[in-house]
PDB file of N, CA and C in Angstrom:
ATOM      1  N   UNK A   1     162.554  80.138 150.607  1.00  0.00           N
ATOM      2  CA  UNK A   1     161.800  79.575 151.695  1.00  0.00           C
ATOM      3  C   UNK A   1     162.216  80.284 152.984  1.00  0.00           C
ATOM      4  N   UNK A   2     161.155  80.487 153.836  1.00  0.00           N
ATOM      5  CA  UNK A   2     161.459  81.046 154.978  1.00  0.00           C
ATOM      6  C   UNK A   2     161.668  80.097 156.499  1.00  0.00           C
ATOM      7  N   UNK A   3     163.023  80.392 157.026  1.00  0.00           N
ATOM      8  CA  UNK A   3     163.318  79.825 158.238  1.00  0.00           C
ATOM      9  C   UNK A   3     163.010  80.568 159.250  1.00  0.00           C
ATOM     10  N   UNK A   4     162.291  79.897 159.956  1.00  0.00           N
ATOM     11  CA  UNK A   4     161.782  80.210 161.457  1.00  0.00           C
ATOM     12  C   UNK A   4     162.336  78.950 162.478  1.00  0.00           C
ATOM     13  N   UNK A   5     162.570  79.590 163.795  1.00  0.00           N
ATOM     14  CA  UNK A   5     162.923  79.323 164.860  1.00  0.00           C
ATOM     15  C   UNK A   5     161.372  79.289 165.824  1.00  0.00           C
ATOM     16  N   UNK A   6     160.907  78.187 166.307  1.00  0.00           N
ATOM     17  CA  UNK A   6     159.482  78.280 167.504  1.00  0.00           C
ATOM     18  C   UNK A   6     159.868  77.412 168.306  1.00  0.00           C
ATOM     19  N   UNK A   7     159.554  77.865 169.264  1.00  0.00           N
ATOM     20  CA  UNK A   7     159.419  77.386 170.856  1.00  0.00           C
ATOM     21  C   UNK A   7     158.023  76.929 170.863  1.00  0.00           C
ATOM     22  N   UNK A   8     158.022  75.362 171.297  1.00  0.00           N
ATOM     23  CA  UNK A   8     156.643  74.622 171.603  1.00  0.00           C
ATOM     24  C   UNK A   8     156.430  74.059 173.143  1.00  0.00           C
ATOM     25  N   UNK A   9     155.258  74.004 173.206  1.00  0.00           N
ATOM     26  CA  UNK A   9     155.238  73.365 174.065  1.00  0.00           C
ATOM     27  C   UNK A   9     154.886  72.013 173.991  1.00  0.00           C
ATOM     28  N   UNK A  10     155.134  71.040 175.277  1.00  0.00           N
ATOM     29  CA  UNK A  10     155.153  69.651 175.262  1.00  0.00           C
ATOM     30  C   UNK A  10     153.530  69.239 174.336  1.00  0.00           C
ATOM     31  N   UNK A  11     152.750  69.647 175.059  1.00  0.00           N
ATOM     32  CA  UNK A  11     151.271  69.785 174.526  1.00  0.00           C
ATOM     33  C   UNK A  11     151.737  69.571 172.463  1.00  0.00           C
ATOM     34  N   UNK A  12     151.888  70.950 172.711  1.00  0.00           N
ATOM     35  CA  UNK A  12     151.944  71.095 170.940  1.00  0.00           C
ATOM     36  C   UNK A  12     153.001  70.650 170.306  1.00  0.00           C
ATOM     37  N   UNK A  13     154.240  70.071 170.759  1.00  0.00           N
ATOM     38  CA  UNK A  13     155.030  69.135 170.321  1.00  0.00           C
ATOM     39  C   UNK A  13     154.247  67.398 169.716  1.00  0.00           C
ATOM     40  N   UNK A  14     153.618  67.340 171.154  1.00  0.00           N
ATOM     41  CA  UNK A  14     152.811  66.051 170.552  1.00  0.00           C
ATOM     42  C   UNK A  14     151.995  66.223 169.988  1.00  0.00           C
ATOM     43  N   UNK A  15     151.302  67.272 169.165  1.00  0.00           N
ATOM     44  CA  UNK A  15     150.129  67.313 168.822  1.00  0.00           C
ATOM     45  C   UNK A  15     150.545  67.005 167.305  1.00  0.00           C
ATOM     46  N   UNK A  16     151.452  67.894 166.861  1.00  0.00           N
ATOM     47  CA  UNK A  16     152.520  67.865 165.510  1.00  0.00           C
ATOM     48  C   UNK A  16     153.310  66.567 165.503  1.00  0.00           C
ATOM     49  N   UNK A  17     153.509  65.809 166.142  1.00  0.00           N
ATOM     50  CA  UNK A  17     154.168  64.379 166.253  1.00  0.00           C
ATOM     51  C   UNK A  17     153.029  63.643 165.727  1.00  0.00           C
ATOM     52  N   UNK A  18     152.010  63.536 166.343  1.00  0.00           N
ATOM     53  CA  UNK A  18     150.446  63.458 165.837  1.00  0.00           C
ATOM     54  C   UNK A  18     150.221  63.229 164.477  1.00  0.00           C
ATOM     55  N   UNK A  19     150.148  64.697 163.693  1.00  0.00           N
ATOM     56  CA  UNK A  19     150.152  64.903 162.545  1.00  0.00           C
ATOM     57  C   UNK A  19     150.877  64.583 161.747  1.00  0.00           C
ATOM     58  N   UNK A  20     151.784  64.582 162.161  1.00  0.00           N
ATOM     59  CA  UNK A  20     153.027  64.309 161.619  1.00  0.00           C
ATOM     60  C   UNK A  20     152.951  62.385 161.261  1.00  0.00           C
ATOM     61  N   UNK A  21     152.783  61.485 162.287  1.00  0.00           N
ATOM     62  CA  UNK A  21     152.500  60.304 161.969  1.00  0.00           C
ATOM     63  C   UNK A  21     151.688  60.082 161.260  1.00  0.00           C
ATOM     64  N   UNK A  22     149.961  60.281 161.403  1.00  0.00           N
ATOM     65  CA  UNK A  22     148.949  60.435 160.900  1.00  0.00           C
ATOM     66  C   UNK A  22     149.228  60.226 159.321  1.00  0.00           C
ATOM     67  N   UNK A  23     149.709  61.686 158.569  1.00  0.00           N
ATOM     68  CA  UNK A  23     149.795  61.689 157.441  1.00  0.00           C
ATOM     69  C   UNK A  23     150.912  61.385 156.574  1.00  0.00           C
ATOM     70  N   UNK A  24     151.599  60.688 157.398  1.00  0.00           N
ATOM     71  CA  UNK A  24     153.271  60.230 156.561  1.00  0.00           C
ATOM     72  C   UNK A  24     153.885  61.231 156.357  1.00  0.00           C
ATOM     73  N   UNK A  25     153.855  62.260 156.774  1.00  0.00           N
ATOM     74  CA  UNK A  25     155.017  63.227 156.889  1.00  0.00           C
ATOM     75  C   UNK A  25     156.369  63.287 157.645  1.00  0.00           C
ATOM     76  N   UNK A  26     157.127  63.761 156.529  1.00  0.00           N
ATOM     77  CA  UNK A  26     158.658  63.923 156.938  1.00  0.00           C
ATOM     78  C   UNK A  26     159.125  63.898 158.245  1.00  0.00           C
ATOM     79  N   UNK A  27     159.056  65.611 158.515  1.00  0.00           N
ATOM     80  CA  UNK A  27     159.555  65.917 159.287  1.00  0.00           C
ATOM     81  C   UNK A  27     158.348  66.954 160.229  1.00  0.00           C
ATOM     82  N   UNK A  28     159.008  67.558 161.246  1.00  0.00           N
ATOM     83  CA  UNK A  28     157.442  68.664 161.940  1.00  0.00           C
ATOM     84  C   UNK A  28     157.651  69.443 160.890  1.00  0.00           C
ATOM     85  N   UNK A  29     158.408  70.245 160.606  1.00  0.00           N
ATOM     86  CA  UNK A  29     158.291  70.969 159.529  1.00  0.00           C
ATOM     87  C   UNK A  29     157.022  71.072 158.632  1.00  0.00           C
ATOM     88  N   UNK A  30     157.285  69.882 158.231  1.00  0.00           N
ATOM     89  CA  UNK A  30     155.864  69.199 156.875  1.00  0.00           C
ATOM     90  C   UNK A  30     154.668  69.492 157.948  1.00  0.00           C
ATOM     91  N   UNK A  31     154.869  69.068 158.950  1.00  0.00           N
ATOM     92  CA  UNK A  31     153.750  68.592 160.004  1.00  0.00           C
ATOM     93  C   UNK A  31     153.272  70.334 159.713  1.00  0.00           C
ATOM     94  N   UNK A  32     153.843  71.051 160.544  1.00  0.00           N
ATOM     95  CA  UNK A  32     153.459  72.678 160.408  1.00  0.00           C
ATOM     96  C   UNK A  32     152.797  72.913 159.212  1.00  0.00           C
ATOM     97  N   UNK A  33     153.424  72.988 158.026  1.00  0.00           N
ATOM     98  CA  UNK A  33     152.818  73.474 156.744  1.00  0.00           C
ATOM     99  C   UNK A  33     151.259  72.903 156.958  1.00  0.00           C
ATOM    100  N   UNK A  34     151.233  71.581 156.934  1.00  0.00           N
ATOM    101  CA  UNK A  34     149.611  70.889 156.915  1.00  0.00           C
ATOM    102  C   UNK A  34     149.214  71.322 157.856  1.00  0.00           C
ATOM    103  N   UNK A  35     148.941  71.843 159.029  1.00  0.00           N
ATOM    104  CA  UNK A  35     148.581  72.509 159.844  1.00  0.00           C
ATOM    105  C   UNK A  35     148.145  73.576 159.465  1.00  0.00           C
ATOM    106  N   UNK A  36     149.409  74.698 159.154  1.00  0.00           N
ATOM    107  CA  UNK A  36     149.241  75.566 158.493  1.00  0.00           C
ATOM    108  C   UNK A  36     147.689  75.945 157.148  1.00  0.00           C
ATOM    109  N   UNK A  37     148.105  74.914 156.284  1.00  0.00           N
ATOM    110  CA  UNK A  37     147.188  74.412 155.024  1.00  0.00           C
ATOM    111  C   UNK A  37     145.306  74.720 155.846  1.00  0.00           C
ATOM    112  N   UNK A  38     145.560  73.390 156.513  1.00  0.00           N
ATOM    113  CA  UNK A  38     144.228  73.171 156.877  1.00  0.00           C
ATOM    114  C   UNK A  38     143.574  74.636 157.247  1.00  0.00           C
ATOM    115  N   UNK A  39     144.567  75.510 158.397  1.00  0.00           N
ATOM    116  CA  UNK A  39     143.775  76.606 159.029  1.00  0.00           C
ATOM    117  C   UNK A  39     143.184  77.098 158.445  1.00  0.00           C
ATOM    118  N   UNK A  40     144.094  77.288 156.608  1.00  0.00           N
ATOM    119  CA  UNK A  40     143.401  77.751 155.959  1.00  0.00           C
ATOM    120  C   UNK A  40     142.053  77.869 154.911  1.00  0.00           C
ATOM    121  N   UNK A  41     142.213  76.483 155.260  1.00  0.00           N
ATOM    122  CA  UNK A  41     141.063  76.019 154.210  1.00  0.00           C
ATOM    123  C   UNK A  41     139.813  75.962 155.265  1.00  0.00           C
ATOM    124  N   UNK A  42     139.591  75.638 156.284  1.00  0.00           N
ATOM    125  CA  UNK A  42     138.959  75.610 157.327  1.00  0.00           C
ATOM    126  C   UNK A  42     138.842  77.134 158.357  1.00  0.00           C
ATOM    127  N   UNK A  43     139.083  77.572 158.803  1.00  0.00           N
ATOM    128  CA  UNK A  43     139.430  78.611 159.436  1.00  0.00           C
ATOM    129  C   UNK A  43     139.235  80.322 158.821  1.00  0.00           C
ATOM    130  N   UNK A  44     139.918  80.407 157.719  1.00  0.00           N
ATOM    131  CA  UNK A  44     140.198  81.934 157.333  1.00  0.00           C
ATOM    132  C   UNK A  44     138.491  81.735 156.353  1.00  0.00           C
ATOM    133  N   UNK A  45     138.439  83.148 156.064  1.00  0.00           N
ATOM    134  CA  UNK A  45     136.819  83.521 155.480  1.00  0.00           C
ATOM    135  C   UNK A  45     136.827  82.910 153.954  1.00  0.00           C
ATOM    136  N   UNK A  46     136.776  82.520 153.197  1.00  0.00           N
ATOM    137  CA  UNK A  46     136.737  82.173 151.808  1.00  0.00           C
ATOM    138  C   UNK A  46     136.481  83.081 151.215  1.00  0.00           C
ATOM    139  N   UNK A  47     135.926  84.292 151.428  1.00  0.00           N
ATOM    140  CA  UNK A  47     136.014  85.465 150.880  1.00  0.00           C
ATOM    141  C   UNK A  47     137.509  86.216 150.091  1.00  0.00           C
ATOM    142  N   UNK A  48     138.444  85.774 151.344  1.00  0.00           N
ATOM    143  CA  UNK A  48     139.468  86.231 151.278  1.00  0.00           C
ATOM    144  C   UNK A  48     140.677  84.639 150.233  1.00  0.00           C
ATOM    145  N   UNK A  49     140.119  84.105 149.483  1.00  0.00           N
ATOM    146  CA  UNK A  49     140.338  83.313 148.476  1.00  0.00           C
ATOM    147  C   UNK A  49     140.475  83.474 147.346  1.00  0.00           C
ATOM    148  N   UNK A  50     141.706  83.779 146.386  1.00  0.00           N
ATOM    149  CA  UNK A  50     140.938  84.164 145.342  1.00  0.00           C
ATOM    150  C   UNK A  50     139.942  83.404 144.134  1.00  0.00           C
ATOM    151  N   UNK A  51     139.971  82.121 144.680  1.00  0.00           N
ATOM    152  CA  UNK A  51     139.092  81.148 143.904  1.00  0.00           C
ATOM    153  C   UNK A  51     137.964  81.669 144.368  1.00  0.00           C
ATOM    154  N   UNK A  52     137.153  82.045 144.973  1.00  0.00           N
ATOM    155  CA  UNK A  52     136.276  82.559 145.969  1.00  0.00           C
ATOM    156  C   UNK A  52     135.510  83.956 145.165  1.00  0.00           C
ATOM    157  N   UNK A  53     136.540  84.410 145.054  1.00  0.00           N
ATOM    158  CA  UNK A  53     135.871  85.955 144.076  1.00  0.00           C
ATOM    159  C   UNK A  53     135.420  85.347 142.678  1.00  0.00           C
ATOM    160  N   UNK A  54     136.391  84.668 141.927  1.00  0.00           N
ATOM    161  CA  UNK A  54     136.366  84.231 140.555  1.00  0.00           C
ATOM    162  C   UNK A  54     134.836  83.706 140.377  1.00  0.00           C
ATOM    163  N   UNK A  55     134.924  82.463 141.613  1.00  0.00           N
ATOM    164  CA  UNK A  55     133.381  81.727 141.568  1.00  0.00           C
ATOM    165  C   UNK A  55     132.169  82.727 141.726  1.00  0.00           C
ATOM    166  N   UNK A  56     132.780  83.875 142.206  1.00  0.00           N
ATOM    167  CA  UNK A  56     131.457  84.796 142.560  1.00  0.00           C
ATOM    168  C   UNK A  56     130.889  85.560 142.063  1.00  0.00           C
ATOM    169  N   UNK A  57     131.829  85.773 140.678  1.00  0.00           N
ATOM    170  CA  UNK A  57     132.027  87.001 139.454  1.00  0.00           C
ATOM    171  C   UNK A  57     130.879  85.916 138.377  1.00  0.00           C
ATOM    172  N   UNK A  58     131.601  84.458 138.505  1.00  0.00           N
ATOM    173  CA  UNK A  58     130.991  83.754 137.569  1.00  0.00           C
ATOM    174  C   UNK A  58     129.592  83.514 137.897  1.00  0.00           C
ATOM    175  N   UNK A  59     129.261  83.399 138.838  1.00  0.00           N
ATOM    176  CA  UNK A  59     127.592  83.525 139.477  1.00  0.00           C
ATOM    177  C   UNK A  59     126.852  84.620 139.345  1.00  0.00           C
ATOM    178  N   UNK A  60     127.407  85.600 139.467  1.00  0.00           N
ATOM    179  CA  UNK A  60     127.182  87.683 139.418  1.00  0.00           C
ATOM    180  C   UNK A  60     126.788  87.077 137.606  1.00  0.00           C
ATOM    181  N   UNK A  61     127.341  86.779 137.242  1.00  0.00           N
ATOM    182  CA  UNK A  61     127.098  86.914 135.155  1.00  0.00           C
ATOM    183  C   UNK A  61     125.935  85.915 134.790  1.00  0.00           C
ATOM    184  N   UNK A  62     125.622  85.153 135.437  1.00  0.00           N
ATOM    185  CA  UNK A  62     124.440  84.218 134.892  1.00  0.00           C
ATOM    186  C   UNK A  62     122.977  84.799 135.317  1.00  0.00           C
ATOM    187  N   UNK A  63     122.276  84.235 134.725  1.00  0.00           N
ATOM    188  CA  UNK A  63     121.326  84.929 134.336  1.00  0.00           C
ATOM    189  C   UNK A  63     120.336  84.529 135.328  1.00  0.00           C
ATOM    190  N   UNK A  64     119.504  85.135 136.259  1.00  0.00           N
ATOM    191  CA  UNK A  64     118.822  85.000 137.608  1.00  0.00           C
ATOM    192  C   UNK A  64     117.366  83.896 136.701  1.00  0.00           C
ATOM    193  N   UNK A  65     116.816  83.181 137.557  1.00  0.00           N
ATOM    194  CA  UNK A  65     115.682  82.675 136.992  1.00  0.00           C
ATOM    195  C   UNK A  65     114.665  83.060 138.442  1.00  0.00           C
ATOM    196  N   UNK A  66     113.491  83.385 137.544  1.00  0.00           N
ATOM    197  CA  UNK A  66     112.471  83.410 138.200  1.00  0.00           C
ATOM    198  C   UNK A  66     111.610  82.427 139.206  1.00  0.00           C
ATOM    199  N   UNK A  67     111.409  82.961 140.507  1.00  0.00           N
ATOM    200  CA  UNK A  67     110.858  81.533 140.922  1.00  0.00           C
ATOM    201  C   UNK A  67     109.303  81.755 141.712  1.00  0.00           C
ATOM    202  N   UNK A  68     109.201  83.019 142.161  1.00  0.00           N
ATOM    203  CA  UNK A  68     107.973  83.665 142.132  1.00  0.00           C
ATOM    204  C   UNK A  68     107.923  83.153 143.567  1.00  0.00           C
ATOM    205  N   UNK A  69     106.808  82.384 144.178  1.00  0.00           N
ATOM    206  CA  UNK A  69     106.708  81.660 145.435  1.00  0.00           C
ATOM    207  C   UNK A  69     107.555  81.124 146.124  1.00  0.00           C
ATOM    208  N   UNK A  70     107.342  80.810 147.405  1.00  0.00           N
ATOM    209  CA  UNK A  70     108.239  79.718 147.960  1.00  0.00           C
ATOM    210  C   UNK A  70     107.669  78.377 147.536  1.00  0.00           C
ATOM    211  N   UNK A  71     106.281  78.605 147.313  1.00  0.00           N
ATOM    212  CA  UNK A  71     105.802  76.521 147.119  1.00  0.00           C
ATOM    213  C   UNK A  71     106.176  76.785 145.726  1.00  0.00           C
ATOM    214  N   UNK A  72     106.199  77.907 144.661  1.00  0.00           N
ATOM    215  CA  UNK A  72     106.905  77.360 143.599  1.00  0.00           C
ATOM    216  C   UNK A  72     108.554  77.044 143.705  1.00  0.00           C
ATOM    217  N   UNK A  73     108.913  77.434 144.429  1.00  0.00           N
ATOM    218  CA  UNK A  73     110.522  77.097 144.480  1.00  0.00           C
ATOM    219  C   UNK A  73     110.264  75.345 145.022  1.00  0.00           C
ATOM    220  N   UNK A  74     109.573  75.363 146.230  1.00  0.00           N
ATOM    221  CA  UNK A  74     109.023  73.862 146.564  1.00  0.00           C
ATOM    222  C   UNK A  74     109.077  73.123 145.989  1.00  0.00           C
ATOM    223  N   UNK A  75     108.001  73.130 144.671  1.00  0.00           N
ATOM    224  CA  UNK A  75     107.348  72.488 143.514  1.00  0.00           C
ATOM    225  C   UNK A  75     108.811  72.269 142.763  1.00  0.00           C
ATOM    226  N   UNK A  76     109.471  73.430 142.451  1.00  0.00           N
ATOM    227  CA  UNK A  76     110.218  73.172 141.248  1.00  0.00           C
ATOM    228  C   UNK A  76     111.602  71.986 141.909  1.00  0.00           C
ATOM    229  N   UNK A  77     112.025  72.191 142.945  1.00  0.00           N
ATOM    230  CA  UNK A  77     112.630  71.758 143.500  1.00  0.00           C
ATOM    231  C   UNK A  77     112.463  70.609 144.118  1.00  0.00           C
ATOM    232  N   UNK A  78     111.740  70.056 143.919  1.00  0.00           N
ATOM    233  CA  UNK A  78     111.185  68.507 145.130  1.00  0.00           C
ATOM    234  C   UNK A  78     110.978  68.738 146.435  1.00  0.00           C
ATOM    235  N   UNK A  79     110.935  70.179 147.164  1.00  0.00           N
ATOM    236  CA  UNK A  79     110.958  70.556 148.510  1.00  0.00           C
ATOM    237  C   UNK A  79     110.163  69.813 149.960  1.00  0.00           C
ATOM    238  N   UNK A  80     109.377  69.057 148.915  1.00  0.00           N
ATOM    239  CA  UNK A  80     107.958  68.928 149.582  1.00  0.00           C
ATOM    240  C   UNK A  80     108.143  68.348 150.770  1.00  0.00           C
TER     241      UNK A  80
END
């Protein structure tokens, strides 16, 4: 595990006190990681996921269906 040393400010002290209550977490520490977590799930491209490629390989292999129109996509779909 990696130790880091950060300088906060009052602002972002309470913001992680915050979080930190919020979700029953330990310590800021914990608080950071979920922080951390979220940016990522929210924030960074999903591209860069590798669940993200897998799902995309598995979509790339199925077999395209025809839909011809947009009012047939409409039709087939309940669009109306």
């Amino acid at each position: 595990m990696t130790q880091a040393i950060i300088k906060l400010g009052e602002y972002e002290d309470r913001v992680l006190n915050i979080v930190k209550g919020k979700y029953g977490l330990k310590n800021k520490s914990d608080a950071v990681n979920f922080v951390i977590d979220k940016f990522e799930e929210e924030i960074l491209e999903p591209e860069l996921r590798p669940e993200y490629i897998k799902k995309a390989k598995r979509i790339m292999k199925q077999k395209a269906i025809k839909i011809g129109t947009l009012a047939n996509l409409r039709k087939r779909y309940n669009l109306d």
